[in-house]
Protein backbone atom coordinates (compact mmCIF):
# COMPACT_ATOMS: atom_id res chain seq x y z
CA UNK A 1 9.31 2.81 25.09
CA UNK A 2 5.73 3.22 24.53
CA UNK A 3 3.47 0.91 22.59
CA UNK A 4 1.60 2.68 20.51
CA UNK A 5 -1.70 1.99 18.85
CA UNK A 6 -2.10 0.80 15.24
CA UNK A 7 -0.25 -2.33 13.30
CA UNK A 8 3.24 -2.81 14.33
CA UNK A 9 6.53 -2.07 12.75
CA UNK A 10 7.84 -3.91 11.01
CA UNK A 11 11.40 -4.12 11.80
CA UNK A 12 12.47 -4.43 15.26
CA UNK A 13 12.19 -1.70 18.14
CA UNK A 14 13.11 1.53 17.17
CA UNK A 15 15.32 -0.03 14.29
CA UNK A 16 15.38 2.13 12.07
CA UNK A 17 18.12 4.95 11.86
CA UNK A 18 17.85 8.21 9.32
CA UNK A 19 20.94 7.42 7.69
CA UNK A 20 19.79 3.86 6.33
CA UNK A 21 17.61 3.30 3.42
CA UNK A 22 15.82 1.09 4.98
CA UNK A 23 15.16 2.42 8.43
CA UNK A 24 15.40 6.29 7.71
CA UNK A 25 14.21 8.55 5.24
CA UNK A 26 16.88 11.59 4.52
CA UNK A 27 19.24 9.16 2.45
CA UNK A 28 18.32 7.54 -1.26
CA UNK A 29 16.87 4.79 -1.76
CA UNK A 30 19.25 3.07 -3.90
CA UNK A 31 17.92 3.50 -7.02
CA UNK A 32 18.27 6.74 -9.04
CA UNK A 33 16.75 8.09 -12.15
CA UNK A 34 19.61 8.36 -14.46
CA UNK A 35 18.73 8.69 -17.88
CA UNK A 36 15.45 7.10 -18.09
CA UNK A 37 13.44 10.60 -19.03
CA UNK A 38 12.16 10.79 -15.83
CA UNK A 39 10.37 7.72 -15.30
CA UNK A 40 10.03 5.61 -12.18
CA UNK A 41 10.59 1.91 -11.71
CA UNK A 42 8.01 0.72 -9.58
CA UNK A 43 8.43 1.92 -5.65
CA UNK A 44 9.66 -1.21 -3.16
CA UNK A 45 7.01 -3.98 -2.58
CA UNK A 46 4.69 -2.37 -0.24
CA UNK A 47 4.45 -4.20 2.89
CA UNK A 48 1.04 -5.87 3.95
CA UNK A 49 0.41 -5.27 7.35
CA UNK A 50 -3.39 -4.63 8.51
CA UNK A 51 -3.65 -0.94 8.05
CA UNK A 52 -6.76 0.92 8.39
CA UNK A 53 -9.03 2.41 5.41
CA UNK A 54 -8.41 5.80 4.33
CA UNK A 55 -11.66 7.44 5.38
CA UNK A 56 -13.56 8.95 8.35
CA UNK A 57 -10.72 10.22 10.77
CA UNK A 58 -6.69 10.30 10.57
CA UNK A 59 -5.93 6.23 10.41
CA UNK A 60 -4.67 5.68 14.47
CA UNK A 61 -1.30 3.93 13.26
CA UNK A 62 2.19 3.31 15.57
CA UNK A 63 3.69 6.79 13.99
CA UNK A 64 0.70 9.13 15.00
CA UNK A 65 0.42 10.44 18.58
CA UNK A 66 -3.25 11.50 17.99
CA UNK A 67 -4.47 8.10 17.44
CA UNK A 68 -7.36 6.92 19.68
CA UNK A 69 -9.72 9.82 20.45
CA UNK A 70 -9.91 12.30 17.71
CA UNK A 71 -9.49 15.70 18.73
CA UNK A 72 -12.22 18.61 17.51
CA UNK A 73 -9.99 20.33 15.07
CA UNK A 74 -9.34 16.95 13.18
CA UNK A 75 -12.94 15.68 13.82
CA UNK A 76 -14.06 16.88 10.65
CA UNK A 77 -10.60 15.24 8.73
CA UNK A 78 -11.77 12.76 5.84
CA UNK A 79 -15.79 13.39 6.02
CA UNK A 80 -15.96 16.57 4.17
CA UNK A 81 -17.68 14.90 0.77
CA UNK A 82 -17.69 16.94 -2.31
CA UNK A 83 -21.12 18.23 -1.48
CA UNK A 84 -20.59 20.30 1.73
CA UNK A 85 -17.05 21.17 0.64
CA UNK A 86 -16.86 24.58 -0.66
CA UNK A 87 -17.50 25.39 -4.12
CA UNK A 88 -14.86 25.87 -7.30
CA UNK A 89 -17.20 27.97 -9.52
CA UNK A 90 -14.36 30.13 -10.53
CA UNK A 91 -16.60 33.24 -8.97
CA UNK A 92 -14.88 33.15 -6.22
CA UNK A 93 -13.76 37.27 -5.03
CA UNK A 94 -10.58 37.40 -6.71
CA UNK A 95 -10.47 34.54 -9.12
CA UNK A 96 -11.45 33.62 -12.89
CA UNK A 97 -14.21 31.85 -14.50
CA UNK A 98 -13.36 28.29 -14.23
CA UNK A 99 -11.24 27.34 -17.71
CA UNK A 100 -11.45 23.72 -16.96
CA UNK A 101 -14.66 21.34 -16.44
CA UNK A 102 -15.11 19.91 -13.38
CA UNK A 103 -14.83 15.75 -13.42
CA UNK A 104 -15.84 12.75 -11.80
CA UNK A 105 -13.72 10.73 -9.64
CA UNK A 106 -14.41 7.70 -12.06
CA UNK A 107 -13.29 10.14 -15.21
CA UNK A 108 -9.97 11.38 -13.47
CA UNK A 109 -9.14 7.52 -12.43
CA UNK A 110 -9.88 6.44 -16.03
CA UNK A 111 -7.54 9.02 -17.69
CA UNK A 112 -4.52 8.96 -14.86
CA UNK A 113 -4.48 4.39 -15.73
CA UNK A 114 -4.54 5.03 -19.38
CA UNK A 115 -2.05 7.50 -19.22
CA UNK A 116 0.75 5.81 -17.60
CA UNK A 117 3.67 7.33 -16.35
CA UNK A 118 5.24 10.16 -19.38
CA UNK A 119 8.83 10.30 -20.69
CA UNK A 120 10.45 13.63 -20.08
CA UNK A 121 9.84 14.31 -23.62
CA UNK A 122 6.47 14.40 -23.44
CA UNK A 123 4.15 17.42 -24.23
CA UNK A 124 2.27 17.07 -20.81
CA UNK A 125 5.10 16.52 -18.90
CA UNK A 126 5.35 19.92 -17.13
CA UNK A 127 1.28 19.47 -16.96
CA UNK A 128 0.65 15.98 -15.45
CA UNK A 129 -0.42 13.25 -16.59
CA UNK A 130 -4.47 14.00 -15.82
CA UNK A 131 -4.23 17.87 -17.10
CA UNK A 132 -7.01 19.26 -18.97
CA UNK A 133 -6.55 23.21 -19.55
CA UNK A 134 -4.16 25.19 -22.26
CA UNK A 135 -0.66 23.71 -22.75
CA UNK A 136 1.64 26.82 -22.85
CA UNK A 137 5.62 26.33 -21.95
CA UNK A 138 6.05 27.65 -18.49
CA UNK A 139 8.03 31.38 -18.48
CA UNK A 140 11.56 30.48 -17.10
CA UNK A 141 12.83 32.81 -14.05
CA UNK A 142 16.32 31.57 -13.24
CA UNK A 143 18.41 29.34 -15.94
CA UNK A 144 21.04 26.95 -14.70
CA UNK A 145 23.12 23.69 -16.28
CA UNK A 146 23.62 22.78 -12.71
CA UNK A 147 21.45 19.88 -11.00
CA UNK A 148 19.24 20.74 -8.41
CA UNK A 149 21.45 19.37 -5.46
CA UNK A 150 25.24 17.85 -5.55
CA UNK A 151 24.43 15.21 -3.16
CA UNK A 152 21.38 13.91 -4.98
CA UNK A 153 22.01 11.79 -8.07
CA UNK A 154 19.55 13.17 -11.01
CA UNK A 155 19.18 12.10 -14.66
CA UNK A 156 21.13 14.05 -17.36
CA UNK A 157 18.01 16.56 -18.70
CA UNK A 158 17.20 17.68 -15.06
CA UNK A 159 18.77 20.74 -13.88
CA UNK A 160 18.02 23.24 -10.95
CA UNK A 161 16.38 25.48 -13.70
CA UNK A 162 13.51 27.58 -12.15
CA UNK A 163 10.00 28.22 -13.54
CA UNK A 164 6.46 29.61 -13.73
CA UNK A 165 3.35 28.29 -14.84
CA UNK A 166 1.33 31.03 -16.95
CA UNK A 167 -1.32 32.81 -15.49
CA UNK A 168 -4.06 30.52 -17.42
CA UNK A 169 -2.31 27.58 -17.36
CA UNK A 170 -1.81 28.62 -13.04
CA UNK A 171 -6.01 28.77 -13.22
CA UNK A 172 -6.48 25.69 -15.30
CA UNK A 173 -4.39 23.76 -12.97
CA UNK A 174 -5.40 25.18 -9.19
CA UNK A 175 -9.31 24.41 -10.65
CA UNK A 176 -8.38 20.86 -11.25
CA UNK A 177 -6.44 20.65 -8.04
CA UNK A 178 -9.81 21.93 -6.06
CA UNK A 179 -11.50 19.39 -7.58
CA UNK A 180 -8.75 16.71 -6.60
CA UNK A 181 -8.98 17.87 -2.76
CA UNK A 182 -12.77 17.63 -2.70
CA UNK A 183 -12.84 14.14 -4.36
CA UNK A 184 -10.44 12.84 -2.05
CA UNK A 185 -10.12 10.65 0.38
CA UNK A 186 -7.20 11.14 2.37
CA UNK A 187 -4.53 13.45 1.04
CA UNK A 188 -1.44 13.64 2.51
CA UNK A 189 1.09 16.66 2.73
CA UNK A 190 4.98 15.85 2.00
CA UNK A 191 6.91 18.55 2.68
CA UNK A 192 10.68 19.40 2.53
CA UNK A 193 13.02 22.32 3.00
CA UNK A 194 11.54 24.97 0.19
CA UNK A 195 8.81 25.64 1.41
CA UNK A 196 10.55 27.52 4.46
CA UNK A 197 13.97 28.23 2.11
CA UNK A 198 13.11 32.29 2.57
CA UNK A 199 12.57 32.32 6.16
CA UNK A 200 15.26 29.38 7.54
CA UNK A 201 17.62 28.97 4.39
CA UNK A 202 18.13 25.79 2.25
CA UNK A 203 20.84 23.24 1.29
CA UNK A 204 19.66 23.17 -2.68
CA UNK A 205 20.69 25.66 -5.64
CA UNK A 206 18.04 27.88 -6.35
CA UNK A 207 17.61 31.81 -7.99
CA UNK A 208 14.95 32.60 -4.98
CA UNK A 209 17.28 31.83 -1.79
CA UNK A 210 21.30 31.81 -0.99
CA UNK A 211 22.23 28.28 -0.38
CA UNK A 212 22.93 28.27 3.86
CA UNK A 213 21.13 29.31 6.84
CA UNK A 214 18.98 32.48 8.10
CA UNK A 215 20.32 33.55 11.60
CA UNK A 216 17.96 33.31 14.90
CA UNK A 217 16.02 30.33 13.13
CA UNK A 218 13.85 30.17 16.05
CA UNK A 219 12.19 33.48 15.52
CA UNK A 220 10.98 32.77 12.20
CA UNK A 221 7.35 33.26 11.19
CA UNK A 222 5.64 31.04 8.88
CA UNK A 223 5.19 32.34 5.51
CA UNK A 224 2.26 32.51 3.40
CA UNK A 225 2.85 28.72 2.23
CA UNK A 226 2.39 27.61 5.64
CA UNK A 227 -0.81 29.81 6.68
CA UNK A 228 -2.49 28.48 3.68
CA UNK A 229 -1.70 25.21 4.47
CA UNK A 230 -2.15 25.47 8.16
CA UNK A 231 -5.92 27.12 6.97
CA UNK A 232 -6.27 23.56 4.89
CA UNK A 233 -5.68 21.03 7.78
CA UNK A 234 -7.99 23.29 9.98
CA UNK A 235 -10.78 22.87 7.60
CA UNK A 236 -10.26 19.41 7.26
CA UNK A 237 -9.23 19.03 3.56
CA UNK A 238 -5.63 18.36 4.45
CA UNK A 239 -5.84 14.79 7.02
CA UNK A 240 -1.85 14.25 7.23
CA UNK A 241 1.30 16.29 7.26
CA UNK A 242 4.89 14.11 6.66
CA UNK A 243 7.58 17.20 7.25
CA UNK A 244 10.96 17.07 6.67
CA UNK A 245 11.56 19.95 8.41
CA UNK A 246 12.05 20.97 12.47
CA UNK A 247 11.01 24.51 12.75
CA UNK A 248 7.53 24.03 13.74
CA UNK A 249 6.26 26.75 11.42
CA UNK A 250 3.14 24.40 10.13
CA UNK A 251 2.37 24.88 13.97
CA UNK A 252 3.06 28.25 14.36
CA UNK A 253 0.78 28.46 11.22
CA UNK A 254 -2.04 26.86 13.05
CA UNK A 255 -2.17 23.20 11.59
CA UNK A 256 -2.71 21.36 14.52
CA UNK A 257 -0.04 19.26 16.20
CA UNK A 258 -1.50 15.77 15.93
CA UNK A 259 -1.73 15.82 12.20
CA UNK A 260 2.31 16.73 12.02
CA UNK A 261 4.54 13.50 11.45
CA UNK A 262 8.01 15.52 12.13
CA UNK A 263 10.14 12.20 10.61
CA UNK A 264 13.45 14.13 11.49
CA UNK A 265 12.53 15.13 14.47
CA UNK A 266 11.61 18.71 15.77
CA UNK A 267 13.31 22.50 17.64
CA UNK A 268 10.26 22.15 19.77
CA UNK A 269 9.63 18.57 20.81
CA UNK A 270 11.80 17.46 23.85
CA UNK A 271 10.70 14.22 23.48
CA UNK A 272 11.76 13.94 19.27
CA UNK A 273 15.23 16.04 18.39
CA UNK A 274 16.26 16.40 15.89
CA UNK A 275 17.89 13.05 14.21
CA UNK A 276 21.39 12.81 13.03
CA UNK A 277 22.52 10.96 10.30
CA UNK A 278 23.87 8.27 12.74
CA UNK A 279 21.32 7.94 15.16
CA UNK A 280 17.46 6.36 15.07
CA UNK A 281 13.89 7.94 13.98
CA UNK A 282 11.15 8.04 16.93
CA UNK A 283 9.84 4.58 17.01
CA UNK A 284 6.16 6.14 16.05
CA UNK A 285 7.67 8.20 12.86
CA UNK A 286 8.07 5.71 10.52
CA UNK A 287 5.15 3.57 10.89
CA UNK A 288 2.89 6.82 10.28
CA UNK A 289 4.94 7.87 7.18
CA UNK A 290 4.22 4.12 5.69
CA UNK A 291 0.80 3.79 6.87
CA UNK A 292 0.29 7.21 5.00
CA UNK A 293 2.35 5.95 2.06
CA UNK A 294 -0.08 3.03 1.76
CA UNK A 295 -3.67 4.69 2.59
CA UNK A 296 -3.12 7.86 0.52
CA UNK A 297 -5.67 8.65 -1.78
CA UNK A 298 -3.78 12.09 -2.78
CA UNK A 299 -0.54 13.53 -1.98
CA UNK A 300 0.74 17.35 -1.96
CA UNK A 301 4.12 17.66 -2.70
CA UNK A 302 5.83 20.68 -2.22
CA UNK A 303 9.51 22.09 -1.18
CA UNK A 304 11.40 18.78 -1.98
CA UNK A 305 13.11 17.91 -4.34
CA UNK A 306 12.09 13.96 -4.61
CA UNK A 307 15.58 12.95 -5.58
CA UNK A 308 15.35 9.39 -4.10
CA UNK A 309 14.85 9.75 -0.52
CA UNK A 310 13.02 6.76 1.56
CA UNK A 311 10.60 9.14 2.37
CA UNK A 312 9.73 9.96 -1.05
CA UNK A 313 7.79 6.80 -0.63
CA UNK A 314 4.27 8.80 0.66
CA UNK A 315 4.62 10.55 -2.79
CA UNK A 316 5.53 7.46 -4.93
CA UNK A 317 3.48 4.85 -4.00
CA UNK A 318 0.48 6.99 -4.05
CA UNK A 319 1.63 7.91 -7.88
CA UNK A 320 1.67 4.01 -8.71
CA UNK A 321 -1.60 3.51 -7.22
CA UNK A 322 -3.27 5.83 -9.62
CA UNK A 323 -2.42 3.49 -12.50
CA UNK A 324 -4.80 0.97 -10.97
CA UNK A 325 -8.56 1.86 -12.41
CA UNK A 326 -11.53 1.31 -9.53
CA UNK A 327 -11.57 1.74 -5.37
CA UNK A 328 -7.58 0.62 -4.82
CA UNK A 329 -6.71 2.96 -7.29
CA UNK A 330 -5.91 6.34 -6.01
CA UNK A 331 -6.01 10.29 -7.37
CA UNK A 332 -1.93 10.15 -7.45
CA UNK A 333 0.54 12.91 -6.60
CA UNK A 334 0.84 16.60 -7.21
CA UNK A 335 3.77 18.64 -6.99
CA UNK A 336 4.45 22.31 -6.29
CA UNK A 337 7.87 23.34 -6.98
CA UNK A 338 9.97 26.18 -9.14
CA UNK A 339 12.61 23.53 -10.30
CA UNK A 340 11.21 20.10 -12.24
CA UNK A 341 11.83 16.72 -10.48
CA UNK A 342 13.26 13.34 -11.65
CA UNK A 343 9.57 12.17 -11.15
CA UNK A 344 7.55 14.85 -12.63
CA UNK A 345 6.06 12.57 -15.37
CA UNK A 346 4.52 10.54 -12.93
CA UNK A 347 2.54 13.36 -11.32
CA UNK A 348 -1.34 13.50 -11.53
CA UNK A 349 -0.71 17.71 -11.80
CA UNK A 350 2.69 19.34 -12.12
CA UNK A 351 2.83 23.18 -11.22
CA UNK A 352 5.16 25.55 -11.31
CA UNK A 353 5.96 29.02 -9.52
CA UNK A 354 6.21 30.55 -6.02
CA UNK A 355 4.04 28.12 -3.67
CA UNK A 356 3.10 31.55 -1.86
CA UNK A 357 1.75 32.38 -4.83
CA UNK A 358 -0.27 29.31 -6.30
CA UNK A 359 -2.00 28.49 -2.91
CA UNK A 360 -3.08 31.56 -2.52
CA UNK A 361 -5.21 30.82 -6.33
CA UNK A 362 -5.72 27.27 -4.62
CA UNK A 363 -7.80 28.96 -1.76
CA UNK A 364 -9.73 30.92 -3.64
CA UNK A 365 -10.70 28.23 -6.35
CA UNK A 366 -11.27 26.58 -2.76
CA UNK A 367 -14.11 29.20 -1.57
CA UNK A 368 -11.50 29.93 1.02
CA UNK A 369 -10.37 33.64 2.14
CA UNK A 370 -6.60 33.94 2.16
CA UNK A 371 -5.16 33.50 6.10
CA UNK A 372 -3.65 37.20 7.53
CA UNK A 373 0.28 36.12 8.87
CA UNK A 374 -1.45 37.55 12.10
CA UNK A 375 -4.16 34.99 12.77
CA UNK A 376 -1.76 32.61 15.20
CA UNK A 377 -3.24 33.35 18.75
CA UNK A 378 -1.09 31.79 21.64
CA UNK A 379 -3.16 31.90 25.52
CA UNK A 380 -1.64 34.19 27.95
CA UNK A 381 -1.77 31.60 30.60
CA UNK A 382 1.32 28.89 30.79
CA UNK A 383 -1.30 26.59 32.77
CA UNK A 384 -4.05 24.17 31.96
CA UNK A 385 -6.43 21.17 33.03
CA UNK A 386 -5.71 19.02 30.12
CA UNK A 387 -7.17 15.31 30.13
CA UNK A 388 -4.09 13.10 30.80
CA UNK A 389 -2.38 11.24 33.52
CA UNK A 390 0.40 11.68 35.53
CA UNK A 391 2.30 9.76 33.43
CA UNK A 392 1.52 12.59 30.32
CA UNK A 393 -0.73 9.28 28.72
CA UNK A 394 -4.22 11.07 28.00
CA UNK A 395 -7.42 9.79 29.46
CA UNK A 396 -9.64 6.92 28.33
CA UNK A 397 -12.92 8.35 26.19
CA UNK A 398 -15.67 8.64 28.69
CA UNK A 399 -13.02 8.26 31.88
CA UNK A 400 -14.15 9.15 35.40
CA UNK A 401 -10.52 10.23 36.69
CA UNK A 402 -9.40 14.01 37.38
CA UNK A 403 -7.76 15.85 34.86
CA UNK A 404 -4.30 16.96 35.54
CA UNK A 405 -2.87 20.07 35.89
CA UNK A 406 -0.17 21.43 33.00
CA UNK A 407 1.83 24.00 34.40
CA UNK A 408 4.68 25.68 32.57
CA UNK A 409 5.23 28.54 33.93
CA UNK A 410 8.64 29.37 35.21
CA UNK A 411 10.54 27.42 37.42
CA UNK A 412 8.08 25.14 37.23
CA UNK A 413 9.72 21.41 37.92
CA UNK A 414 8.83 18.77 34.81
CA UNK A 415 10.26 15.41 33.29
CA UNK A 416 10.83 13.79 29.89
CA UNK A 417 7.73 11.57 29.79
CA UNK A 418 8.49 8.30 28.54
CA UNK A 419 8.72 6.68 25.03
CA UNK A 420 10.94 9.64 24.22
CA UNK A 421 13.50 9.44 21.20
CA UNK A 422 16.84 11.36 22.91
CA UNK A 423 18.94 8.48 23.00
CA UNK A 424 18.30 7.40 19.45
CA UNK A 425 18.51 10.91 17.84
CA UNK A 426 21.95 11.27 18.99
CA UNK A 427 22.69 14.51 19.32
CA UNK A 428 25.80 14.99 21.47
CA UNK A 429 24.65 17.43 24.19
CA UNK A 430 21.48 15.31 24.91
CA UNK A 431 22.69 12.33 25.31
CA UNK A 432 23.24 11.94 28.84
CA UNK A 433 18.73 12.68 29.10
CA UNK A 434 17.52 9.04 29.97
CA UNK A 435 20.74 7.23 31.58
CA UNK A 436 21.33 5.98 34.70
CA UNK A 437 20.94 9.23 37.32
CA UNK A 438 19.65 11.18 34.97
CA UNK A 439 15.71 10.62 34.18
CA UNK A 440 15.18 13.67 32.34
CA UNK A 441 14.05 15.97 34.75
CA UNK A 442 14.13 19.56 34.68
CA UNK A 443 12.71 23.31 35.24
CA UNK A 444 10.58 25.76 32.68
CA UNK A 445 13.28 28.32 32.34
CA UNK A 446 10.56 31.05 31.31
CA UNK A 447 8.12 31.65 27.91
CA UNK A 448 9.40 32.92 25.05
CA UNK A 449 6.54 34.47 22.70
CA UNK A 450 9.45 35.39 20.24
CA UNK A 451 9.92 32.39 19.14
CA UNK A 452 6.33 30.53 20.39
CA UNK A 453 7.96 28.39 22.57
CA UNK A 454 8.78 27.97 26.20
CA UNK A 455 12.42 27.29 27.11
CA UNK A 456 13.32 24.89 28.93
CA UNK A 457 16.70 23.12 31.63
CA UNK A 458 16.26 19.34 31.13
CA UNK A 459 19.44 17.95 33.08
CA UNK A 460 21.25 20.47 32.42
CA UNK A 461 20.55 20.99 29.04
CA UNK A 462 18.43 23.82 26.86
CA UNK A 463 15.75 22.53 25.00
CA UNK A 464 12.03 23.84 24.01
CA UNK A 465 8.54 23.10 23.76
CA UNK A 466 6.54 24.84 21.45
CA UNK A 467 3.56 26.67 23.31
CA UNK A 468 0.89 25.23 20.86
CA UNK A 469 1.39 22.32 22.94
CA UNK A 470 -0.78 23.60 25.39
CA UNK A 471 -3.91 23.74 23.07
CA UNK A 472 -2.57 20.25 21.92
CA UNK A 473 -3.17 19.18 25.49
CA UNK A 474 -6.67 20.66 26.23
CA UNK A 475 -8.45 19.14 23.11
CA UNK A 476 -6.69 15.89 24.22
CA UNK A 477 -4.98 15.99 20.44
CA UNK A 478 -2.07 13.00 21.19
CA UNK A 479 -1.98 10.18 22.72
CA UNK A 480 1.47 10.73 24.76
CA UNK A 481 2.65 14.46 25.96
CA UNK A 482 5.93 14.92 25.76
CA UNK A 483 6.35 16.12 29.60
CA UNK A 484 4.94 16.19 32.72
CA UNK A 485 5.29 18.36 36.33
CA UNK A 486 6.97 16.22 38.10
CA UNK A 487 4.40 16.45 40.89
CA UNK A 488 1.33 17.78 39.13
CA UNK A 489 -2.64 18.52 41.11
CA UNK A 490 -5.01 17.44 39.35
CA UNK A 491 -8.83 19.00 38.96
CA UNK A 492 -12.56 17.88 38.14
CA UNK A 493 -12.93 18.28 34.73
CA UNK A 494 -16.93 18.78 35.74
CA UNK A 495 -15.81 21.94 37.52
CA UNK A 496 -12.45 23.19 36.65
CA UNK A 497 -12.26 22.21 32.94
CA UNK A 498 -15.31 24.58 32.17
CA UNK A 499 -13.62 27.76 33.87
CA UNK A 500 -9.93 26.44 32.52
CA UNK A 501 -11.06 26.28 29.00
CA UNK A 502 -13.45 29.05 28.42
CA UNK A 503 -10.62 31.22 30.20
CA UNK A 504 -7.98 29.78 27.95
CA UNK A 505 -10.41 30.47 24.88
CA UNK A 506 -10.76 34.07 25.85
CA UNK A 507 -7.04 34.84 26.44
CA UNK A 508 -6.10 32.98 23.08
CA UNK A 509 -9.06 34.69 20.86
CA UNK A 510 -7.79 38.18 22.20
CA UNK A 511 -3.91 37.68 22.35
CA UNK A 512 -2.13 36.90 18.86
CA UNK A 513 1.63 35.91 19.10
CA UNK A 514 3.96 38.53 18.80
CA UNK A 515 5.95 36.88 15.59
CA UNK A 516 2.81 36.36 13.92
CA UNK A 517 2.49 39.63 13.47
């Protein structure tokens, strides 16, 4: 396997599997809410390897395949300061006068360490714990006795009830959450299945989806959750993305690839399927979901339903820091979601409705015009001179080797690259990639714009690549691709590279994907 940059894990190689609760992060923890009124215990001592500060770029840590040279589209992550970010006047075209002051960094801290976590009880606790605008009860759209999930354990008063935040209360707390992503200094996206329930289908009760899966999953376009959050990481206010989910819709939604930890694995990664329950996470994943557990400084919840799950840990642990007052203390956690959580009082912000919905009031409290579905453009050409090896490792900064040659267009003859994850995810028809005879070679069966990917015959077997991979490649976004022609050229980036890339750049400015339509 690989070594990858960034502090070690801390358990042995690749040790961890996703149905442990210490290696993985899609089983509880151990420790459930019961009837404690929705307070948390404090998270699992937090380890203390070396980890890098929480500011200028994406921390380069085992977990992220980006670390090392920073690609263009993440350049910017982390040093956007309050000043150059864009404004939260409340004049924004299509917003209201701001109902809530804006506050200092110092102010916010101050209040969120006094306040402690709240009892479920309390009058704030559908607010958060640092909310400053009109306290109305939220309008309720779908009632149920039922608890979110039946394989989740959740306290007594918690229920898979749905509701909505009131239009001033929706203002009050999107102003507050502007100012939260302009004072920070890292926040961190956690992710799980809601946010794409409408699109893909879900495993949790809920009034807004049937409980089961959409048909031709591949083909799905991202919904307006994802382009406003794909619109985020491009502008630098969102630095890290830990997603539960495999359907590559952040991707298809334009955040870029690097800043995606896919924990469970991914429909278009050869090199990280999807995990079972039994097998192993990618020996990068869950160093980068701890290192962003530890380095934090705010964390967006939204589309899970944080009922005890090791990776709840990123949202957590930045919570407890925000009882600490001065620079280790951190902004906390806020949560989007219809249905209330067993750790709602321990949120900075709590709101409620449609995520569709409330970023789209984010954005323009934000200064930011609301992304078209259409935006995605893919290049027409299946071929580039990206700056890696032969090997798929990319190219030292400054390095006077030729650039290789990416070519996936059909019948094109690739290979796994190595430090892949197919043994340890598992999955039956896979598992004969990376034995004895059977290197994990293959062909690029043809593109598939349908579903943004290109399919492809790895010994035998069908999997995909998704064809944002290719951009991924030419900015030199990870560290590792995930394959390789088996006998690539190679081309002077002096020469070549300028032709490749400004060819690619026309192609992809004047050709959108045809499911981003």
């Amino acid at each position: 396997m690989l070594e990858a940059k960034g502090p070690p894990p801390a358990a042995g190689k690749n040790g961890r599997s996703r149905g442990s609760t210490v290696r993985a992060s899609s089983q509880p923890s151990g420790k459930t809410d019961g009837d404690d009124g929705g307070k948390r215990g404090a998270p699992s001592a937090r380890r203390s390897v070396s980890r890098p500060a929480a500011s200028g770029r994406p921390p380069s840590s085992p977990g992220e395949r980006g670390g090392g040279r920073s690609s263009p589209t993440l350049a910017r992550v982390g040093s956007i300061v309050a000043s150059s970010r864009p404004s939260s006047s409340g004049s924004q075209k299509g917003g209201e006068a701001s109902v809530v002051p804006k506050e200092s960094r110092d102010a916010i801290q101050n209040r969120l360490a006094s306040a402690g976590f709240m009892a479920h009880d309390n009058p704030l606790f559908m607010h958060g714990r640092a909310y400053i605008g009109p306290v109305k009860s939220a309008q309720v759209l779908w009632k149920s006795d039922k608890p979110p999930r039946k394989d989740h354990a959740a306290p007594e008063w918690l229920t898979a009830t749905e509701f909505q935040d009131q239009r001033e209360v929706v203002h009050a707390k999107c102003e507050q959450l502007a100012n939260l992503l302009r004072l920070s200094r890292k926040t961190v996206l956690y992710t799980g299945a809601g946010i794409s329930a409408s699109v893909i289908g879900q495993a949790a009760l809920s009034g807004q989806n049937k409980v089961g899966w959409k048909p031709n999953k591949l083909c799905a376009k991202p919904t307006p959750t994802h382009c406003a959050l794909g619109l985020l990481g491009q502008q630098g206010i969102i630095h890290s993305w830990v997603q539960q989910n495999h359907d590559g819709l952040p991707q298809k939604a334009g955040f870029p690839q690097e800043g995606i930890n896919e924990i469970h694995g991914s429909w278009y990664d050869p090199c990280n399927p999807v995990v079972k329950y039994s097998g192993t996470l990618h020996e990068r994943s869950f160093p980068w979901m701890e290192n962003d557990a530890e380095t934090a400084d705010l964390v967006l919840v939204l589309g899970t339903s944080l009922g005890g799950l090791n990776a709840d840990q990123v949202a957590n642990n930045c919570a407890e820091r925000s009882l600490d007052e001065g620079p280790r203390g951190s902004l906390g956690t806020v949560c989007i979601n219809l249905q209330q959580t067993a750790v709602d009082g321990t949120m900075t912000l709590r709101l409620f409705g449609k995520s569709d919905d409330l970023l789209t009031v984010l954005l323009q409290k934000l200064g930011l015009s609301v992304p078209k579905q259409g935006d995605l453009r893919l290049p027409k050409e299946s071929r580039a001179l990206v700056p890696y090896d032969a090997d798929g490792r990319r190219l030292p900064e400054g390095s006077k080797e030729k650039w290789m040659w990416l070519d996936l267009n059909d019948r094109q003859k690739i290979r796994i690259t190595e430090g892949h994850n197919i043994q340890g995810a598992q999955q039956p028809q896979f598992m004969h990639i990376g034995t004895v005879g059977k290197p994990g070679l293959g062909t690029v069966v043809q593109r598939d714009d349908d579903s943004c990917s290109f399919s492809l015959s790895i010994e035998g077997a069908t999997m995909r690549l998704g064809i944002w991979w290719l951009d991924t490649a030419m900015r030199g976004g990870v560290e590792v691709l995930p394959i390789v022609n088996q006998s690539p050229r190679f081309g002077s980036p002096r020469s070549e590279v300028g032709v490749a890339k400004a060819a690619l750049a026309s192609e992809s400015r004047a050709r959108p994907s045809s499911r981003a339509r």
